[in-house]
C-alpha atoms as a PDB file:
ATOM      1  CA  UNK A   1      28.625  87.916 -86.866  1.00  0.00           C
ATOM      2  CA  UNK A   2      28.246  84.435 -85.128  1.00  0.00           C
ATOM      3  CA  UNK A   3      25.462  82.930 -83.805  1.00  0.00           C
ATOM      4  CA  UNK A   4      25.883  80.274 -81.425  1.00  0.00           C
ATOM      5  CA  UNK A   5      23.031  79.160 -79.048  1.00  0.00           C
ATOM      6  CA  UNK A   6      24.385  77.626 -75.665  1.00  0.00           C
ATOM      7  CA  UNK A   7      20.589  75.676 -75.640  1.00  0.00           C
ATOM      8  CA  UNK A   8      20.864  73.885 -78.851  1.00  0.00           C
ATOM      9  CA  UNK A   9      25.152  72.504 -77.811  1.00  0.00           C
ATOM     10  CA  UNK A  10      24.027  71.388 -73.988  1.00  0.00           C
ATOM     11  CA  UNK A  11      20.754  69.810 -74.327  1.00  0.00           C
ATOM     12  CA  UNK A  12      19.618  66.991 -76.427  1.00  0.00           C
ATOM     13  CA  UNK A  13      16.158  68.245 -77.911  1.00  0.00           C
ATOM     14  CA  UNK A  14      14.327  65.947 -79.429  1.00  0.00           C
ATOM     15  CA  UNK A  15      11.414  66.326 -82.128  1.00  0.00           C
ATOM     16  CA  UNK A  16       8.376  64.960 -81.313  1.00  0.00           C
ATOM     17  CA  UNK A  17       8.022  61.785 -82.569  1.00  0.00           C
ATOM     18  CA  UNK A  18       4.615  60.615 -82.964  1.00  0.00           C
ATOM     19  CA  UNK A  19       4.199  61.206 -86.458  1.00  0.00           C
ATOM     20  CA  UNK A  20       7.598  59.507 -87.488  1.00  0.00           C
ATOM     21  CA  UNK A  21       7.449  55.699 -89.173  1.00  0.00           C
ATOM     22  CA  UNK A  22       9.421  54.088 -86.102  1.00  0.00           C
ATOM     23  CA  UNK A  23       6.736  55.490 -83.158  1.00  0.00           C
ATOM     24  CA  UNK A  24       4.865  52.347 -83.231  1.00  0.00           C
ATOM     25  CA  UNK A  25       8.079  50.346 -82.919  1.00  0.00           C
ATOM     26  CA  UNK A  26       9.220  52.489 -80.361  1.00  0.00           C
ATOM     27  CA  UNK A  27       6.276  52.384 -78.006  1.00  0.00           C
ATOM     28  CA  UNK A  28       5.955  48.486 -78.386  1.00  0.00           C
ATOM     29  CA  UNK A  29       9.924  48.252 -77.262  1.00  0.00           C
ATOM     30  CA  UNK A  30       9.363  50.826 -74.526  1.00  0.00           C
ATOM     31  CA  UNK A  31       5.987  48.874 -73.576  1.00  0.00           C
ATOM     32  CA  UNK A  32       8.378  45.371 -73.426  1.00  0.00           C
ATOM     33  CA  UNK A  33      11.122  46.762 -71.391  1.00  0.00           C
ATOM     34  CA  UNK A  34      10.027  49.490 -69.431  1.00  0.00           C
ATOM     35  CA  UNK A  35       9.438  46.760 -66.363  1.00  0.00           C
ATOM     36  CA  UNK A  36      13.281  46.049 -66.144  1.00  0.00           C
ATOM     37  CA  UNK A  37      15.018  49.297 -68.005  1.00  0.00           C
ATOM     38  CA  UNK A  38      12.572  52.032 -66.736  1.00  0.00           C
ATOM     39  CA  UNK A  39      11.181  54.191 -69.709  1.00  0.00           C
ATOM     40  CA  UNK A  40      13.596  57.583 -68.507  1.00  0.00           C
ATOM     41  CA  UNK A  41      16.607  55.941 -69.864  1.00  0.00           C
ATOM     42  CA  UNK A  42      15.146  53.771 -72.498  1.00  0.00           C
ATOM     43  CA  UNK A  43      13.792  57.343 -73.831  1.00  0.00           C
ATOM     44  CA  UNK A  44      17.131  58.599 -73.486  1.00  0.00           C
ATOM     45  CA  UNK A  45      18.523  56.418 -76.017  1.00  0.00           C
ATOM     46  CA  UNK A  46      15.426  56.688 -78.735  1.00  0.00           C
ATOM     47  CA  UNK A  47      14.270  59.537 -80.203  1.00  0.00           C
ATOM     48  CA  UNK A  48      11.339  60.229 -78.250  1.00  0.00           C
ATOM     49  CA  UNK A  49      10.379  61.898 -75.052  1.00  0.00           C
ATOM     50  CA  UNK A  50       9.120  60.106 -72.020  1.00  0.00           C
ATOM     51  CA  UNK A  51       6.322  62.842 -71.758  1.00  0.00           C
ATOM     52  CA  UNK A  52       5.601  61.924 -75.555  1.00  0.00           C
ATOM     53  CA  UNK A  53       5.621  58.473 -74.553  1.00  0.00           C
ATOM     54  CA  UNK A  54       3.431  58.872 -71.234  1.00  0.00           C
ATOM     55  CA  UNK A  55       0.835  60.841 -73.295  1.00  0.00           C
ATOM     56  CA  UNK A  56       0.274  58.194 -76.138  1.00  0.00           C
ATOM     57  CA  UNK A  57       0.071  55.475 -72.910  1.00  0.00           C
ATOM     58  CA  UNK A  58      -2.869  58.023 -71.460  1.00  0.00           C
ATOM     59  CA  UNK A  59      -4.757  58.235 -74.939  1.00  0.00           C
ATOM     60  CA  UNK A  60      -4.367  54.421 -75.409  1.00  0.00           C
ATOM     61  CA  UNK A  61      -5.737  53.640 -72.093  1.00  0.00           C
ATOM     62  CA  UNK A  62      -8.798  56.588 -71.687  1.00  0.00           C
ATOM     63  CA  UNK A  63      -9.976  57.773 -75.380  1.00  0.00           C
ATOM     64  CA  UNK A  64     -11.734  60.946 -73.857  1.00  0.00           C
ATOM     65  CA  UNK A  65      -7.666  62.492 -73.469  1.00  0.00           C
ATOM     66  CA  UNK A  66      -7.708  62.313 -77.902  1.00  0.00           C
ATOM     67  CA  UNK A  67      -8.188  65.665 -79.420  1.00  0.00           C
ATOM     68  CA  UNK A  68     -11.310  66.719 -81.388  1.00  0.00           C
ATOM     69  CA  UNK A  69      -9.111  65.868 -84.947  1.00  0.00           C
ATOM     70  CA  UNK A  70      -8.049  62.640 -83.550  1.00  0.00           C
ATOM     71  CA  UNK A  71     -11.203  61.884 -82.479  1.00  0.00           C
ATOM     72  CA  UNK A  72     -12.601  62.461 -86.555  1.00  0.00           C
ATOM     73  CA  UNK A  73      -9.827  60.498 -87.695  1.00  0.00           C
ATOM     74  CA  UNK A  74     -10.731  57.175 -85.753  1.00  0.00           C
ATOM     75  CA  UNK A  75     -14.630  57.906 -87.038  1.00  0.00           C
ATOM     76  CA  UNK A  76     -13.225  58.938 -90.644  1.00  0.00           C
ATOM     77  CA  UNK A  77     -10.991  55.516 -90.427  1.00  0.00           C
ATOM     78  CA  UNK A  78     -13.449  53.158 -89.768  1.00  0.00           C
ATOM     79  CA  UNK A  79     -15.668  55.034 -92.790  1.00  0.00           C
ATOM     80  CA  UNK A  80     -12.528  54.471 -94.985  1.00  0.00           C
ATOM     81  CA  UNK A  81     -12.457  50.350 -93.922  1.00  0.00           C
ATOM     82  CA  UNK A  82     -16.152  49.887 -94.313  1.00  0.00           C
ATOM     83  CA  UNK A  83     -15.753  51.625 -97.907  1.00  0.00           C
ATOM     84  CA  UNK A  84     -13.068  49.601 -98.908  1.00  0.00           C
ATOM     85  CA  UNK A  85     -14.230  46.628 -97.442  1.00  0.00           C
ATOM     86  CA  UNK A  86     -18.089  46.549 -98.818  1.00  0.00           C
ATOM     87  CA  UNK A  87     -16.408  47.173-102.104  1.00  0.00           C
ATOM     88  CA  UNK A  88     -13.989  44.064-102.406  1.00  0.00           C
ATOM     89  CA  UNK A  89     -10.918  45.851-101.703  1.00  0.00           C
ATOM     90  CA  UNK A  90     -11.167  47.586-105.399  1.00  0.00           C
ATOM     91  CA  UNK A  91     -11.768  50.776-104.653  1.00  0.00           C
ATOM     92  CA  UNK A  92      -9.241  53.313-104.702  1.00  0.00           C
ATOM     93  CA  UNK A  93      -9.134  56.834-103.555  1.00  0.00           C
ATOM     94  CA  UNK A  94     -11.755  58.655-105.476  1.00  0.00           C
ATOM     95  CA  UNK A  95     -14.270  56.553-105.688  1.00  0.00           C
ATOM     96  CA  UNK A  96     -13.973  55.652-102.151  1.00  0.00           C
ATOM     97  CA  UNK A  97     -14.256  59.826-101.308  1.00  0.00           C
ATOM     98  CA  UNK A  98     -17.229  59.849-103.437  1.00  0.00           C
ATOM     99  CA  UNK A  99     -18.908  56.699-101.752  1.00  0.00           C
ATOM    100  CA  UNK A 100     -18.033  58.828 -98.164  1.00  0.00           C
ATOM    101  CA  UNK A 101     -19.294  62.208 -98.955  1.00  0.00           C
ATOM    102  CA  UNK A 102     -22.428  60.546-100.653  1.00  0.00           C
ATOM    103  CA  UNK A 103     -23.084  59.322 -97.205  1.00  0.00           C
ATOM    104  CA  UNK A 104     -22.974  62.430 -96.142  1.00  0.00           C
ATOM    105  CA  UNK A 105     -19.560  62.877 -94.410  1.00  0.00           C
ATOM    106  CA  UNK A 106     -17.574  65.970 -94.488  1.00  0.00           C
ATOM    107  CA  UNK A 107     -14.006  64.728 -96.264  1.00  0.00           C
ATOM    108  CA  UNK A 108     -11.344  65.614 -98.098  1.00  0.00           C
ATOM    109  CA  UNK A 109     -10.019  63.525-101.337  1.00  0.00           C
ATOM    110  CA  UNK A 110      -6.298  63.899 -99.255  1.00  0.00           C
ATOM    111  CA  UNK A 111      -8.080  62.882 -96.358  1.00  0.00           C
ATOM    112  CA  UNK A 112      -9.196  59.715 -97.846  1.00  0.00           C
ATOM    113  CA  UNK A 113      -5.723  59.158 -99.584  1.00  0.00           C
ATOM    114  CA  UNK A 114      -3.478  60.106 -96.332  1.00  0.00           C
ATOM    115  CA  UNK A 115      -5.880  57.268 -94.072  1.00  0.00           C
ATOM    116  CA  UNK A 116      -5.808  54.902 -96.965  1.00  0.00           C
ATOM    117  CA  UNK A 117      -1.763  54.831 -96.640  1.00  0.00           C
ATOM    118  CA  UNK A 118      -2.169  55.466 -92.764  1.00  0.00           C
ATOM    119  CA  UNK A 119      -4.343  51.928 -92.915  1.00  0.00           C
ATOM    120  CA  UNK A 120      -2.040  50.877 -95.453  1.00  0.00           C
ATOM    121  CA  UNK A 121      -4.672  49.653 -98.229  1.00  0.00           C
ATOM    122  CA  UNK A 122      -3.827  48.437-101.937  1.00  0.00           C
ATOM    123  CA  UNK A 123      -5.387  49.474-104.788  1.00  0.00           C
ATOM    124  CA  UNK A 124      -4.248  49.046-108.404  1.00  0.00           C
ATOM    125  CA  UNK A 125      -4.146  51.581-111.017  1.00  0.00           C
ATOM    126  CA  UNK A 126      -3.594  49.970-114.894  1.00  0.00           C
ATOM    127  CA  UNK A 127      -1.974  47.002-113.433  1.00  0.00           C
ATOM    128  CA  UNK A 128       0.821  48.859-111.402  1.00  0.00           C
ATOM    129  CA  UNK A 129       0.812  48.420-107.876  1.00  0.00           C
ATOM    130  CA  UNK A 130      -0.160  52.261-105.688  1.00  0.00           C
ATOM    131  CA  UNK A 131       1.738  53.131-102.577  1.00  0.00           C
ATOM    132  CA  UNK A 132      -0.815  51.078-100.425  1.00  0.00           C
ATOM    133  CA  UNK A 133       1.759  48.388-100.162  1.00  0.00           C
ATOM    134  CA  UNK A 134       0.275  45.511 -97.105  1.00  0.00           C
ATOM    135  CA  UNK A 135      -3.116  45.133 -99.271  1.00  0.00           C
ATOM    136  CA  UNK A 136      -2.540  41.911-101.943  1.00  0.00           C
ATOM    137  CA  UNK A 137      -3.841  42.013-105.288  1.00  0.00           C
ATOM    138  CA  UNK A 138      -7.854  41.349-104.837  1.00  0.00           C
ATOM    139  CA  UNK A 139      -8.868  37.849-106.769  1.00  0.00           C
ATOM    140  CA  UNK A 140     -11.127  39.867-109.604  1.00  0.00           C
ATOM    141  CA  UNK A 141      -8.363  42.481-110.294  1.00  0.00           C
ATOM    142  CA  UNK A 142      -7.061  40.524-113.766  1.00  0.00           C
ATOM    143  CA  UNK A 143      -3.924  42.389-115.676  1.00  0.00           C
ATOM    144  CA  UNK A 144      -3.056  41.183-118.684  1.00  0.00           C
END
């Protein structure tokens, strides 16, 4: 027995693509050329729906349109910065968890490790780099 679906061979469905790596790059290029290209057919080539595309434009431009969880994860972000940033940039994930929740924020250690790489933060573990990779080396941080 075959199972063929007519939907998936005519249309071109796409995945939504705001959690992908290239999002960012593709709203900026959508944002530079929508003026002369229209953002329909720019859309059409890239992997990403205009509707996708239209709703990040609304959130940018009127925060009250983010959802509850997006809404904790700007508040949780700016925790994680403050954190890291009070501390020298030496602070890795669990101590920076532990410096959150003994302010009395409601976290979890993957939270604090997913918005560390979403911030893209370096720490250093016995002198071997961690996947925070746009954070340099901090001046006290000595390997030997």
């Amino acid at each position: 027995m075959e199972f063929s679906s007519s939907r998936s061979r005519d249309h071109n469905w796409k995945i939504p693509a705001q959690n992908g790596p290239n999002f960012g790059k593709h709203v900026t290029f959508i944002n530079d050329h929508h003026s002369v290209y229209g953002v329909e057919p720019i859309c059409r080539v890239l992997p990403i729906a205009p509707s996708t595309y239209r709703e990040h434009a609304a959130k940018k431009a009127d925060p009250q349109r983010l959802s509850d969880r997006e809404k904790k994860v700007e508040t949780l972000s700016a925790e994680v910065r403050r954190v890291f940033n009070e501390n020298f940039g030496v602070y890795g994930v669990r101590k920076s968890w532990r410096k959150i929740k003994r302010e009395d924020f409601e976290i979890a250690r993957c939270t604090v490790s997913r918005l560390m790489k979403a911030i893209q933060y370096h720490t250093v573990i016995n002198c071997q780099s961690v996947s925070y990779p746009a954070r340099p080396f901090h001046n006290d941080v000595i390997c030997n």
